[in-house]
Protein backbone atom coordinates (compact mmCIF):
# COMPACT_ATOMS: atom_id res chain seq x y z
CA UNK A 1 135.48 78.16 185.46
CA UNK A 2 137.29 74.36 184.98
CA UNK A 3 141.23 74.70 185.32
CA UNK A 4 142.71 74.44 181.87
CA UNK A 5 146.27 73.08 181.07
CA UNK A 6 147.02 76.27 179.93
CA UNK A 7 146.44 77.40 183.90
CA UNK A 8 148.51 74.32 185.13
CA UNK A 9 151.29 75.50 182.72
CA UNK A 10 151.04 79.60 183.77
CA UNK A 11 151.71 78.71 187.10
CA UNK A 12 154.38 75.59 186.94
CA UNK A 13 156.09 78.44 184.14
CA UNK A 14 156.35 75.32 181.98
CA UNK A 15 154.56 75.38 178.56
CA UNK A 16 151.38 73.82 177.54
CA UNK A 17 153.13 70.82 175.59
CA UNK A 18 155.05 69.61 178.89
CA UNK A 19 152.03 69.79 181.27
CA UNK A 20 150.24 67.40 178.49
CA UNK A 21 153.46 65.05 178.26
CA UNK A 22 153.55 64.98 181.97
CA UNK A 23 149.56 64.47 182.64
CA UNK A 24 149.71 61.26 179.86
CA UNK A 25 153.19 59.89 181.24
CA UNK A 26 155.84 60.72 178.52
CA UNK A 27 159.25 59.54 179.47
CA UNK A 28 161.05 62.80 178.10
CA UNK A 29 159.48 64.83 181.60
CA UNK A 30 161.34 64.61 184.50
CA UNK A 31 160.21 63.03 187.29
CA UNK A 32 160.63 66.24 189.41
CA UNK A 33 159.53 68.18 186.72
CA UNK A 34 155.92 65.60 186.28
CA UNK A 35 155.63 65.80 190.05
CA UNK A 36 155.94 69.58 190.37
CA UNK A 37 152.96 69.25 187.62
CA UNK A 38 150.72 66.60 189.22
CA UNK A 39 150.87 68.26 192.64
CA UNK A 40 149.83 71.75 190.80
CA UNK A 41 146.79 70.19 189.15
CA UNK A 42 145.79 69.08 192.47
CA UNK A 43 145.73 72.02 193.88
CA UNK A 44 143.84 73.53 190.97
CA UNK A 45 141.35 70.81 190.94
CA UNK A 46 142.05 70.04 187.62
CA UNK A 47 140.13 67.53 185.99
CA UNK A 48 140.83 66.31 182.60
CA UNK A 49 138.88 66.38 179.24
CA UNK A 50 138.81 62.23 178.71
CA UNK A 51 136.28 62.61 175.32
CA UNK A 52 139.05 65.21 174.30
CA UNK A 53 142.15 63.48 174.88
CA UNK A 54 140.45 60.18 173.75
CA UNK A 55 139.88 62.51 170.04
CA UNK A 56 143.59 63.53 169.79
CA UNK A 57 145.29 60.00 170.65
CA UNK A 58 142.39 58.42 168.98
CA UNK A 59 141.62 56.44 172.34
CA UNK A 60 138.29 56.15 173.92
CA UNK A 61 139.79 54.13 177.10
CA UNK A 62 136.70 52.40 176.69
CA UNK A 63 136.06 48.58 176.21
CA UNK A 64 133.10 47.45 174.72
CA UNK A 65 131.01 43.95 176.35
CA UNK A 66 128.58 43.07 173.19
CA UNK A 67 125.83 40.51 174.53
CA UNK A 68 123.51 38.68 172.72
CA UNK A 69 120.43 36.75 174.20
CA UNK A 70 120.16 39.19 177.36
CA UNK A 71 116.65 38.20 177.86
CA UNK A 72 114.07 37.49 180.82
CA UNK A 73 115.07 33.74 180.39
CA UNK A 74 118.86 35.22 181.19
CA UNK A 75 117.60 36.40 184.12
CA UNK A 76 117.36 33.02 185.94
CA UNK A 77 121.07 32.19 185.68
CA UNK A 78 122.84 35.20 186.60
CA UNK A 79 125.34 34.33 184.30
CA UNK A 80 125.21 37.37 182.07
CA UNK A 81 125.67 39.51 185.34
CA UNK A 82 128.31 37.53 186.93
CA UNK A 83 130.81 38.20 183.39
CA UNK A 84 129.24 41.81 183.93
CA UNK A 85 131.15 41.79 187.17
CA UNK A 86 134.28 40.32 186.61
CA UNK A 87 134.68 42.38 183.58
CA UNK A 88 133.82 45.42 185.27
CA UNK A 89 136.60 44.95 187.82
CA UNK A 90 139.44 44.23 185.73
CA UNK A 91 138.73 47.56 183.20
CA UNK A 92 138.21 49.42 186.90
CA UNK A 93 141.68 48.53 187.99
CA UNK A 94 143.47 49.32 184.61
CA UNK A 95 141.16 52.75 184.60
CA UNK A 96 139.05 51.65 181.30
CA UNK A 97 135.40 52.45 181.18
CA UNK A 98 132.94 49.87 180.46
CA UNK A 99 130.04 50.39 178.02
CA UNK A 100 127.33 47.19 177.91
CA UNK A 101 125.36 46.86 174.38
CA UNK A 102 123.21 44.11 173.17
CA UNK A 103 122.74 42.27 169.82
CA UNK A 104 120.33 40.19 168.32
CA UNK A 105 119.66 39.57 164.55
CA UNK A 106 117.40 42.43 163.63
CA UNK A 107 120.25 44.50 164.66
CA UNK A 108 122.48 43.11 163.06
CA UNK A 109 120.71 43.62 159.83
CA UNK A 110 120.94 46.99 159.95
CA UNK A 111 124.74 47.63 161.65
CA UNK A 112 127.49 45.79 160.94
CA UNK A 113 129.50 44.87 163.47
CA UNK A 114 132.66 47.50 162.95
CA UNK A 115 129.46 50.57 162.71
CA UNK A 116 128.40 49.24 166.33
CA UNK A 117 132.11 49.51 167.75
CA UNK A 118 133.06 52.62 166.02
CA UNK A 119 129.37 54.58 166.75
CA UNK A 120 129.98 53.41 170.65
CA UNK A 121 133.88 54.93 170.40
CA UNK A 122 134.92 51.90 172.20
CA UNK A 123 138.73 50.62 172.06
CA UNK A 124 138.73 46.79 172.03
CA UNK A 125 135.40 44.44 172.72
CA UNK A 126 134.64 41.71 174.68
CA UNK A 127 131.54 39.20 173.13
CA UNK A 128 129.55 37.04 174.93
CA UNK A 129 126.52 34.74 174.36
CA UNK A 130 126.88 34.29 170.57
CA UNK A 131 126.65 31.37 168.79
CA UNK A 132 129.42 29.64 166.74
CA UNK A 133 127.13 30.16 163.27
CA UNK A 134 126.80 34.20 163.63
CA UNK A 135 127.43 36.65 160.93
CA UNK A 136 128.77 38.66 163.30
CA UNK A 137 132.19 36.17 163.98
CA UNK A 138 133.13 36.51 160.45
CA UNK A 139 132.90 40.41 160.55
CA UNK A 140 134.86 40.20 164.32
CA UNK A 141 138.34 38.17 162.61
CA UNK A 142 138.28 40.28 159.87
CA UNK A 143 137.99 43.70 161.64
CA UNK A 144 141.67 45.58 163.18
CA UNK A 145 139.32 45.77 166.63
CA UNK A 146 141.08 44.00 169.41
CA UNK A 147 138.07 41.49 170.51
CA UNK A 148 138.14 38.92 173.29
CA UNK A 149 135.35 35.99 172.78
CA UNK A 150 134.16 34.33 175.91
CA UNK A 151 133.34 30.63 174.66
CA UNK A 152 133.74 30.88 171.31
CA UNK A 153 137.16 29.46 169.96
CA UNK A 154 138.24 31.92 167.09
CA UNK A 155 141.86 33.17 167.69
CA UNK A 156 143.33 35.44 164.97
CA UNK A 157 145.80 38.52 164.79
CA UNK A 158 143.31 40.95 166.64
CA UNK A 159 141.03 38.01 168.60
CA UNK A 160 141.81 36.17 171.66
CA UNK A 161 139.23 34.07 173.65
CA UNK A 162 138.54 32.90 177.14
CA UNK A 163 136.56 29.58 178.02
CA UNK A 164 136.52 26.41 180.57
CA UNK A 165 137.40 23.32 180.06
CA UNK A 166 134.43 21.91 179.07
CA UNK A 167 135.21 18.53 178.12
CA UNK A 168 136.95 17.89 181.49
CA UNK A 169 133.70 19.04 183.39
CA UNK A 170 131.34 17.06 181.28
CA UNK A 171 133.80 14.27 181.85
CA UNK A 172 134.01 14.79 185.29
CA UNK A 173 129.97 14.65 186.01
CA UNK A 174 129.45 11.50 183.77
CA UNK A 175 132.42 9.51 185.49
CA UNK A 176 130.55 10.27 189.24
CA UNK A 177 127.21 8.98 187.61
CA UNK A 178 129.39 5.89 186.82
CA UNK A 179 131.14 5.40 189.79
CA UNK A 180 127.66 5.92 191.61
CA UNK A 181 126.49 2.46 189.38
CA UNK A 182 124.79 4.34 186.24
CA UNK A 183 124.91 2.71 183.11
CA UNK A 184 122.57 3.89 181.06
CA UNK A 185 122.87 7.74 181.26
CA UNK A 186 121.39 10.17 179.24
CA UNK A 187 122.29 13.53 178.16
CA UNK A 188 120.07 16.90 177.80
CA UNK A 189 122.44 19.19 175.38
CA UNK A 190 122.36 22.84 174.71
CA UNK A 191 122.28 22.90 170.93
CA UNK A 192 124.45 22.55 167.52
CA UNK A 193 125.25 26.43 167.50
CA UNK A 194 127.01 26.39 171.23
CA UNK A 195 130.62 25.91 171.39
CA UNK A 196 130.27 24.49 174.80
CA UNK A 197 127.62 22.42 174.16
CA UNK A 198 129.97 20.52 171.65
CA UNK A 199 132.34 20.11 174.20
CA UNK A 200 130.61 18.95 177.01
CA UNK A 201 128.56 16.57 174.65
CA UNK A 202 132.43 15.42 173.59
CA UNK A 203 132.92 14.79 177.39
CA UNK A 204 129.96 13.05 177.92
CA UNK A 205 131.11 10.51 175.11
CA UNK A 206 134.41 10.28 176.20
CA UNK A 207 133.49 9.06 179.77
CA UNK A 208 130.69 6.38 178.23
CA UNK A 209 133.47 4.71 175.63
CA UNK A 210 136.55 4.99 178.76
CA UNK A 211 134.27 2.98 181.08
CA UNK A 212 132.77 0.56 178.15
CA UNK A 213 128.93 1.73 178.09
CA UNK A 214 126.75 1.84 175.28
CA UNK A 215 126.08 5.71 173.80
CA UNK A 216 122.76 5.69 172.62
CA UNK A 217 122.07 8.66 170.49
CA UNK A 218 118.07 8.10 171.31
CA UNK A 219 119.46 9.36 174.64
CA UNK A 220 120.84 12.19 173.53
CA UNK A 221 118.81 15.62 173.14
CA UNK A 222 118.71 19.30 172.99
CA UNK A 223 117.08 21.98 175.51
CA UNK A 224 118.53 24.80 173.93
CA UNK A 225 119.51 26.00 177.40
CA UNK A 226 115.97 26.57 178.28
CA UNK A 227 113.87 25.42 181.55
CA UNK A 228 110.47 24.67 179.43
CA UNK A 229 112.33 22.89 176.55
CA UNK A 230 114.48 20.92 178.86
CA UNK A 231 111.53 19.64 180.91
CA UNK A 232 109.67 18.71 177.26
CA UNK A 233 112.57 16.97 176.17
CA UNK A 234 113.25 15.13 179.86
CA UNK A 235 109.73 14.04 180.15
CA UNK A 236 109.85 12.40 176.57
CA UNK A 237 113.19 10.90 176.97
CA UNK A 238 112.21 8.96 180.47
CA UNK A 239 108.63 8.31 179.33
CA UNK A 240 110.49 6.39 175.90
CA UNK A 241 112.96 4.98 177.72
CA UNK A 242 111.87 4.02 180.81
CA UNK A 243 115.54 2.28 181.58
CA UNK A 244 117.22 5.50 182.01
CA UNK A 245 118.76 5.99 185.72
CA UNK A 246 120.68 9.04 185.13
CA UNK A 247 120.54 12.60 183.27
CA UNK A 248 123.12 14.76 182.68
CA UNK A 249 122.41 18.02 181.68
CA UNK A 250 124.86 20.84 179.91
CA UNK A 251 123.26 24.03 182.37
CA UNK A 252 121.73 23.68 186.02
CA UNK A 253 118.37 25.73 184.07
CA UNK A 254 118.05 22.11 181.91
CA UNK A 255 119.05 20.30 185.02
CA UNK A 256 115.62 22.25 186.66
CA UNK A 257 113.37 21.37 183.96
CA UNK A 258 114.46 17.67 184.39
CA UNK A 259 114.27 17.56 187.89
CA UNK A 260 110.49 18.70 187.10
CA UNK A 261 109.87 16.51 184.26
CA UNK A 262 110.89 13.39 186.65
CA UNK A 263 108.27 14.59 189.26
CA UNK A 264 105.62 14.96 186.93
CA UNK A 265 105.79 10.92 185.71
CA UNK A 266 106.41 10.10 189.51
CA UNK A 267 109.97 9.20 189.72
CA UNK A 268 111.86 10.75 192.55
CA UNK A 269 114.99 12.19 192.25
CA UNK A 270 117.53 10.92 193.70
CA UNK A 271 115.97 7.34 194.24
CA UNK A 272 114.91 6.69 190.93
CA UNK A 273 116.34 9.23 188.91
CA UNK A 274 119.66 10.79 189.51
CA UNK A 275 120.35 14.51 187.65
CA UNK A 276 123.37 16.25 187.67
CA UNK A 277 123.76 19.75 185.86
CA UNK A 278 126.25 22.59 184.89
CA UNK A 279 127.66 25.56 185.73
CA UNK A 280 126.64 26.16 189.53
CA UNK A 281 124.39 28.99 189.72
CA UNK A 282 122.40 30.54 192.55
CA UNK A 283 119.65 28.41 191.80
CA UNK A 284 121.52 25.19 192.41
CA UNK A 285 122.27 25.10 195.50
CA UNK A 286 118.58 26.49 196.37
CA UNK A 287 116.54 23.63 194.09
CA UNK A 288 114.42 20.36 195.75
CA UNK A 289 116.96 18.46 195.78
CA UNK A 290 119.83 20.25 196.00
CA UNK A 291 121.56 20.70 192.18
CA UNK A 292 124.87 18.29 191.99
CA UNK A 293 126.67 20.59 189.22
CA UNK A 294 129.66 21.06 187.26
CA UNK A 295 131.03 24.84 188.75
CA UNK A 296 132.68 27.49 186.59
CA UNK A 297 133.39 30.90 188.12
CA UNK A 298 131.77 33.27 185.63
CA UNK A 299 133.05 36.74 187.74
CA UNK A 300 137.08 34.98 186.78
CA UNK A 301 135.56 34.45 183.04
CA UNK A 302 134.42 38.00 182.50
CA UNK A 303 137.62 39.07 184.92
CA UNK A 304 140.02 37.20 182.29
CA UNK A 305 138.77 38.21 179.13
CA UNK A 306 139.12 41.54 180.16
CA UNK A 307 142.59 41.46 181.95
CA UNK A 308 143.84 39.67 178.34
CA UNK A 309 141.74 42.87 175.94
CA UNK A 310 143.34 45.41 178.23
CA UNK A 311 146.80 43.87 177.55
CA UNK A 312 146.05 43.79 174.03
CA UNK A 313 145.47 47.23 174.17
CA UNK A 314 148.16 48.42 175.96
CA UNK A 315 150.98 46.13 173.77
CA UNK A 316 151.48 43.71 176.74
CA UNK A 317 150.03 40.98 174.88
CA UNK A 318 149.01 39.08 171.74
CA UNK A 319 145.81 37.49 171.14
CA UNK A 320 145.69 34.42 173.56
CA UNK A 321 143.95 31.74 174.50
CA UNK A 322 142.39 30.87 178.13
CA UNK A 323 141.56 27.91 179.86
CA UNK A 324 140.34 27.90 182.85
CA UNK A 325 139.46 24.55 185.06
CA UNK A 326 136.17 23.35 186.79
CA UNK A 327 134.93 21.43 189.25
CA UNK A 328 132.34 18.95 190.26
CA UNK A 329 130.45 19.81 193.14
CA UNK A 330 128.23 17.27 195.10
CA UNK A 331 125.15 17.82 196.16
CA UNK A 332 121.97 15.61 196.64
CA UNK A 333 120.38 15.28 192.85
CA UNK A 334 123.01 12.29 192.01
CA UNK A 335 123.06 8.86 194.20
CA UNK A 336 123.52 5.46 194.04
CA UNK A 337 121.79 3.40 191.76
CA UNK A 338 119.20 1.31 193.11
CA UNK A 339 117.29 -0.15 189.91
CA UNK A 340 120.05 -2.70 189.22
């Protein structure tokens, strides 16, 4: 049979009550007392009831990650499973289980999102992947469960969130384009629902009207973060406007679809096309040519938003908000231009 409390307490001659205050870290045990306890229930093997405890102090010690859009397209970027990671270390460290569930609109029309947290027993949430228009956001700032957003900028009483800064990086890729002689540079976007897409399309902007070039919103279009759509779009845009020496593109999985599109009308990339994409996944450094890219470090994303939940759940912290930097790094997809 498992060792009970009860046997923990028969042999420290202590009652039942001070074995529990010393296994969950009351103050009021002595630390001889707590350590005469511990080193009993080692000997005994004791193990405790988590799903037990978690019913009487009404804690699970379980953090939720809610994901929506975990696809086969997801697949290609790694992104979802880099966040995975870095979550999964920080609730490891501060002894939190991790529970991964997905979303997408047909199940949200039958669970709201409060009857998904409280079904799954899970303490605080982190959400990822959903866009700024969801039903689910409004239902998230007005529930009393701690949540941490990863890119999505809603900060309330019981909401924090954790993003890059993406009109920095956006900035950052257009201003190498121009310093490598691009003028006329054109821009494959995410799409209207995407925080970050917003943002970099803001940093794109900003880097056009610093340096005095024209911002063309014919040049200006949305892949919705997909391969295919990107490569549709790309093809289009340099078969309309045959001027074009430069794409930027708001993921690397765009940036692949251009770098596609250009070889299918017969420009080469770098000499007649240069491409330059975002986020720096596997795939970038891998592509023909090598991806120049915008890098943010998804495992410290999903690592953050989970060190600043656990604080929220342990009263260490309020709801915050965290930036984290990027940076540009160089490849062979971006080079001079020669059409001048």
């Amino acid at each position: 049979m498992a060792t009970t409390i009860k046997d923990i307490a028969k042999t420290a001659g202590v009652s039942v009550t001070t074995v529990s205050r010393a296994l969950n870290g009351y103050s009021d045990v002595s630390e001889k007392t707590r350590q005469r306890i511990m080193d009993i229930a080692k000997e005994l093997n004791y193990s405790p009831n988590i799903l037990a405890r978690g019913l009487v102090m009404n804690v699970s010690k379980t953090i939720g990650l809610l994901v929506s859009g975990l696809n086969r397209e997801s697949e290609k970027d790694q992104i979802i499973l880099s966040i995975l990671s870095g979550v999964n270390d920080s609730v490891s460290e501060k002894e939190y289980d991790l529970i991964l569930f997905n979303t997408n609109t047909s199940k949200q029309r039958e669970k709201t999102y409060s009857q998904l947290c409280r079904e799954r027993r899970v303490d605080g949430v982190i959400i990822q992947g959903i866009k700024t228009d969801d039903p689910y956001l409004k239902e998230v700032v007005e529930s009393d469960i701690p949540c941490v957003l990863i890119d999505i900028p809603v900060h309330s009483e019981n909401v924090g969130y954790v993003t890059t800064d993406n009109v920095t990086g956006a900035r950052k890729a257009v201003e190498h384009l121009i310093g490598l002689g691009h003028e006329k540079i054109a821009m494959i976007n995410g799409h209207g629902q995407a925080f970050v897409s917003r943002k970099r399309l803001e940093g794109y902007m900003d880097a056009l009207k610093e340096h005095g070039l024209p911002v063309n919103p014919e040049w200006v279009c949305n892949g919705q973060f997909e391969e295919e759509t990107a490569f549709e779009e790309a093809r289009r845009l340099l078969i309309k406007h045959p001027d074009i020496t430069a794409i930027f593109c708001a993921s690397d999985i765009m940036a692949l679809g251009a770098l596609k599109a250009a070889k299918s009308i017969g420009l080469r990339v770098p000499e007649d096309l240069s491409v330059i994409g975002y986020d720096d996944i596997i795939l970038a450094s891998y592509s023909n040519p090598q991806l120049t890219t915008v890098s943010q470090n998804f495992f410290q994303l999903g690592y953050q938003a989970a060190h600043l939940l656990v604080n929220m759940l342990d009263g260490k912290s309020e709801p915050q908000i965290v930036t984290m930097s990027t940076k540009l790094v160089i490849r062979e997809s971006a080079a001079k231009n020669r059409r001048k």
